[in-house]
C-alpha atoms as a PDB file:
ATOM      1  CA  UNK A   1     -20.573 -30.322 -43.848  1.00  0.00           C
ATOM      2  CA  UNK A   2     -17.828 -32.757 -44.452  1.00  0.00           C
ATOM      3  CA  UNK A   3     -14.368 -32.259 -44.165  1.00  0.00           C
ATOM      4  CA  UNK A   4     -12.718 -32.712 -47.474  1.00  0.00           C
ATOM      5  CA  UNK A   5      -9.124 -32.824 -46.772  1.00  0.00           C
ATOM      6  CA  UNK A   6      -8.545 -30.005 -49.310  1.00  0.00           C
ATOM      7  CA  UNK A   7     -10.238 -27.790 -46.593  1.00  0.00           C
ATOM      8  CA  UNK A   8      -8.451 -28.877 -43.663  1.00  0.00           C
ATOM      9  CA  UNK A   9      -4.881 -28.266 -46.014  1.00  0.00           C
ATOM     10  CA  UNK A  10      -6.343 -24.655 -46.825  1.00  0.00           C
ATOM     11  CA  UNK A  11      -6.631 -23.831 -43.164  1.00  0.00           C
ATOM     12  CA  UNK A  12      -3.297 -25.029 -42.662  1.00  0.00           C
ATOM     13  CA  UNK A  13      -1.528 -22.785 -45.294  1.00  0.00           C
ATOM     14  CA  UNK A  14      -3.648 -20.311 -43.900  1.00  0.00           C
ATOM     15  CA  UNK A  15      -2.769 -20.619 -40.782  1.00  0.00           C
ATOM     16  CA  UNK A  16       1.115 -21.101 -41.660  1.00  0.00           C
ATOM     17  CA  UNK A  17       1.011 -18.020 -44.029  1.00  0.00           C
ATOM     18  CA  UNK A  18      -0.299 -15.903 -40.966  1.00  0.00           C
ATOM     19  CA  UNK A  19       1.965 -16.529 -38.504  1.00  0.00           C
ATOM     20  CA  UNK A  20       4.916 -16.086 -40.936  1.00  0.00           C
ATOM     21  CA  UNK A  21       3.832 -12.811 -41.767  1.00  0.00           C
ATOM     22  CA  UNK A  22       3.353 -11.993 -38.283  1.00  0.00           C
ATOM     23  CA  UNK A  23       6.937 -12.883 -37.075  1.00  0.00           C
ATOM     24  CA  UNK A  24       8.120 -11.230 -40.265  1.00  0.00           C
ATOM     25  CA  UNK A  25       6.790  -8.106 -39.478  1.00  0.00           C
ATOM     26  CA  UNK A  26       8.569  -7.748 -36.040  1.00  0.00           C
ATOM     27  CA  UNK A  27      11.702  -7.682 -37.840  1.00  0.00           C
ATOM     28  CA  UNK A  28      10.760  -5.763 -40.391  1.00  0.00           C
ATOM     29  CA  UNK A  29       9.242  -3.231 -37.759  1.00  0.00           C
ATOM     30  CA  UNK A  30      11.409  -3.085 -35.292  1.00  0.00           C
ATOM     31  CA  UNK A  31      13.491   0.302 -35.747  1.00  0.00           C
ATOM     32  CA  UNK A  32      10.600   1.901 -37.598  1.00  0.00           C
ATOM     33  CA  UNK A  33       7.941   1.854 -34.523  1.00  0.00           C
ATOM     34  CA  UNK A  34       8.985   3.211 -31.337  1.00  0.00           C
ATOM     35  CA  UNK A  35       6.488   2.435 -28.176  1.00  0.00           C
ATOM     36  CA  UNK A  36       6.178   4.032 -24.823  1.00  0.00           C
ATOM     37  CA  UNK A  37       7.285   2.640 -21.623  1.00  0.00           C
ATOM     38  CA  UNK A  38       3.329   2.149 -20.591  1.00  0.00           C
ATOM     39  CA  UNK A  39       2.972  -0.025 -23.968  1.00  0.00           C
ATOM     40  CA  UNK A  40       5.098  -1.909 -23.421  1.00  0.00           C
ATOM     41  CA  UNK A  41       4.058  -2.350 -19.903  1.00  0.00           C
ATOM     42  CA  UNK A  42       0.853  -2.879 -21.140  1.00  0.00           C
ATOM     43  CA  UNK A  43       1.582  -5.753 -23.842  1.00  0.00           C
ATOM     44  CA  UNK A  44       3.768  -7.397 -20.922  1.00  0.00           C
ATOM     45  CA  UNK A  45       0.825  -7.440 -18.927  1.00  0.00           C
ATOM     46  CA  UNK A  46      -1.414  -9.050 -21.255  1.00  0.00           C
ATOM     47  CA  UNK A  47       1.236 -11.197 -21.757  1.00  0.00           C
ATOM     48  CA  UNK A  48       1.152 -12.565 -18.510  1.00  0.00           C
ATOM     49  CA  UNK A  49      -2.958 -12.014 -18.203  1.00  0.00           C
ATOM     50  CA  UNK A  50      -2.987 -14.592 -21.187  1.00  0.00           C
ATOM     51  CA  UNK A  51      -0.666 -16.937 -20.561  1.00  0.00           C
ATOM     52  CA  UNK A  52      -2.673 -17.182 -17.145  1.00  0.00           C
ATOM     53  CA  UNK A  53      -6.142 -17.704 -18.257  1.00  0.00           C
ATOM     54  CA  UNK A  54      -4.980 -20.169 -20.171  1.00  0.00           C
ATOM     55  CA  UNK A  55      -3.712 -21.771 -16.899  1.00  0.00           C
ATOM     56  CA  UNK A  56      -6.809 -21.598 -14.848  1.00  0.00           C
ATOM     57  CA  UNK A  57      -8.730 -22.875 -17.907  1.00  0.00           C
ATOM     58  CA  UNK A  58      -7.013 -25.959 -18.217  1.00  0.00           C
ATOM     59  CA  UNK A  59      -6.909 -26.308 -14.399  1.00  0.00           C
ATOM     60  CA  UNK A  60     -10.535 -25.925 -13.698  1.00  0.00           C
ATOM     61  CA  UNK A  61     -11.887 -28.055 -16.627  1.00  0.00           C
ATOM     62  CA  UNK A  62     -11.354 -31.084 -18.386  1.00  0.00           C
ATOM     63  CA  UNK A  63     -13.411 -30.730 -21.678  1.00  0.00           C
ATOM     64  CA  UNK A  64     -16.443 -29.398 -20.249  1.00  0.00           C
ATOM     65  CA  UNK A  65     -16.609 -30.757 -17.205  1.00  0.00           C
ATOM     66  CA  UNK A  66     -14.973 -29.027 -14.136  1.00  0.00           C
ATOM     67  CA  UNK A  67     -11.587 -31.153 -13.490  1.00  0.00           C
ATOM     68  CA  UNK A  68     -11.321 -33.017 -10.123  1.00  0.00           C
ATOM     69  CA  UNK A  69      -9.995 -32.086  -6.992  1.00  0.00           C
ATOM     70  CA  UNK A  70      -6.919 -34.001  -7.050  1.00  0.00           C
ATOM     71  CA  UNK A  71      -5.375 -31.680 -10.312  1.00  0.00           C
ATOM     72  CA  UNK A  72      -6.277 -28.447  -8.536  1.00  0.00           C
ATOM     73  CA  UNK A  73      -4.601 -29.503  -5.727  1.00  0.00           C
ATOM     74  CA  UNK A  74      -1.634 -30.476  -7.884  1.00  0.00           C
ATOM     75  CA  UNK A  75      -1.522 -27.203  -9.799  1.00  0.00           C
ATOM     76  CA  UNK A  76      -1.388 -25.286  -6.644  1.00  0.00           C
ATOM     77  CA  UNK A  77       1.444 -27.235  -4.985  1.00  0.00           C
ATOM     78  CA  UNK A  78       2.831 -26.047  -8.131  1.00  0.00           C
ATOM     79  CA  UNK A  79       2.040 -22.464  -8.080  1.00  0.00           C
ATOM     80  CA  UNK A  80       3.194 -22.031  -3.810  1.00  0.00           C
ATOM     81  CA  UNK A  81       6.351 -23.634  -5.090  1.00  0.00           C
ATOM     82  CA  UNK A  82       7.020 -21.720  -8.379  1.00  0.00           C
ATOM     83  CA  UNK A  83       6.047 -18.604  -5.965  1.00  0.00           C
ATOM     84  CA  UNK A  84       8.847 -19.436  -3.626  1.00  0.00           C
ATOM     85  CA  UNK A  85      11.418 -19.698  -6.867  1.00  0.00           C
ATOM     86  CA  UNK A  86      11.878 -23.347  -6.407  1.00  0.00           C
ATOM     87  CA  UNK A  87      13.369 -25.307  -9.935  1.00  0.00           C
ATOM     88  CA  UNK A  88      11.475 -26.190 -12.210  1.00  0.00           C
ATOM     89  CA  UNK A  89      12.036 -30.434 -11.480  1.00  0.00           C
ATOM     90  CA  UNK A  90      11.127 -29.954  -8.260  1.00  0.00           C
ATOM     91  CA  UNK A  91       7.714 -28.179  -9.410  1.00  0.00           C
ATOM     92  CA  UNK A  92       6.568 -30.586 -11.730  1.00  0.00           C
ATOM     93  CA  UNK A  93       7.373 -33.067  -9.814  1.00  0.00           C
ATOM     94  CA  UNK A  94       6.147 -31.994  -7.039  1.00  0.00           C
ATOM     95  CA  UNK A  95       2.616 -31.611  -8.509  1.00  0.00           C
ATOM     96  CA  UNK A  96       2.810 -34.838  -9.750  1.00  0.00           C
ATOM     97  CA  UNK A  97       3.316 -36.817  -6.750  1.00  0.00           C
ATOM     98  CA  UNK A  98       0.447 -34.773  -4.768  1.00  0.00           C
ATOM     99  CA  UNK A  99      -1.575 -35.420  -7.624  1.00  0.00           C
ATOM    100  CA  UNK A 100      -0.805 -39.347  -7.915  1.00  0.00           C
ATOM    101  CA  UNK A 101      -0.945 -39.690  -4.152  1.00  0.00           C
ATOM    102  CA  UNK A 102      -4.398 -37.513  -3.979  1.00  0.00           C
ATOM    103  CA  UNK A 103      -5.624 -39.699  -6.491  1.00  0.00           C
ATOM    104  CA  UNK A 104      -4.354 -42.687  -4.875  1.00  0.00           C
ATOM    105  CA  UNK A 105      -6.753 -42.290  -1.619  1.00  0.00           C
END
């Protein structure tokens, strides 16, 4: 199957016509639905669980292949220091030197 570009600009509208309805109905929902404390603890939490797994993902692998040493190390220099509230400069970095210097031996 080829991709004609009059696909790929299909998916895009799609894709651009989804999300606009999506913001769109937050505002237009907002007074009308009324959630309990433990939903919205709930959506926080997945929230976080997400944004997360999407973290380790991209930590532990590079493509398909597990990622080396050196970035884990990196990322958690990063997370010690974002755990101790330092600014966000100093975290990235931070990583970024361990990671060069790992890399570097």
């Amino acid at each position: 199957m080829t991709n004609s570009p009059w696909l790929i600009f299909c998916g895009v509208l799609l894709l651009a016509v989804g999300t606009y309805l999506m913001r769109a109905s937050g505002a237009l929902l907002r007074g009308r639905v009324i959630l309990s404390e433990n939903s919205k603890a709930l959506f926080s939490a997945a929230a976080i669980i997400i944004l997360f797994s999407v973290a380790v993902t991209s930590t532990l692998f590079s493509g398909e292949q597990l990622s080396d040493w050196q970035k884990i190390v990196g990322v958690l220099v990063a997370g010690v220091l974002t755990w101790y509230k330092k600014p966000f400069i100093v975290i990235v970095l931070s990583a970024a030197i361990v990671t060069a210097l790992l890399r570097l031996i």
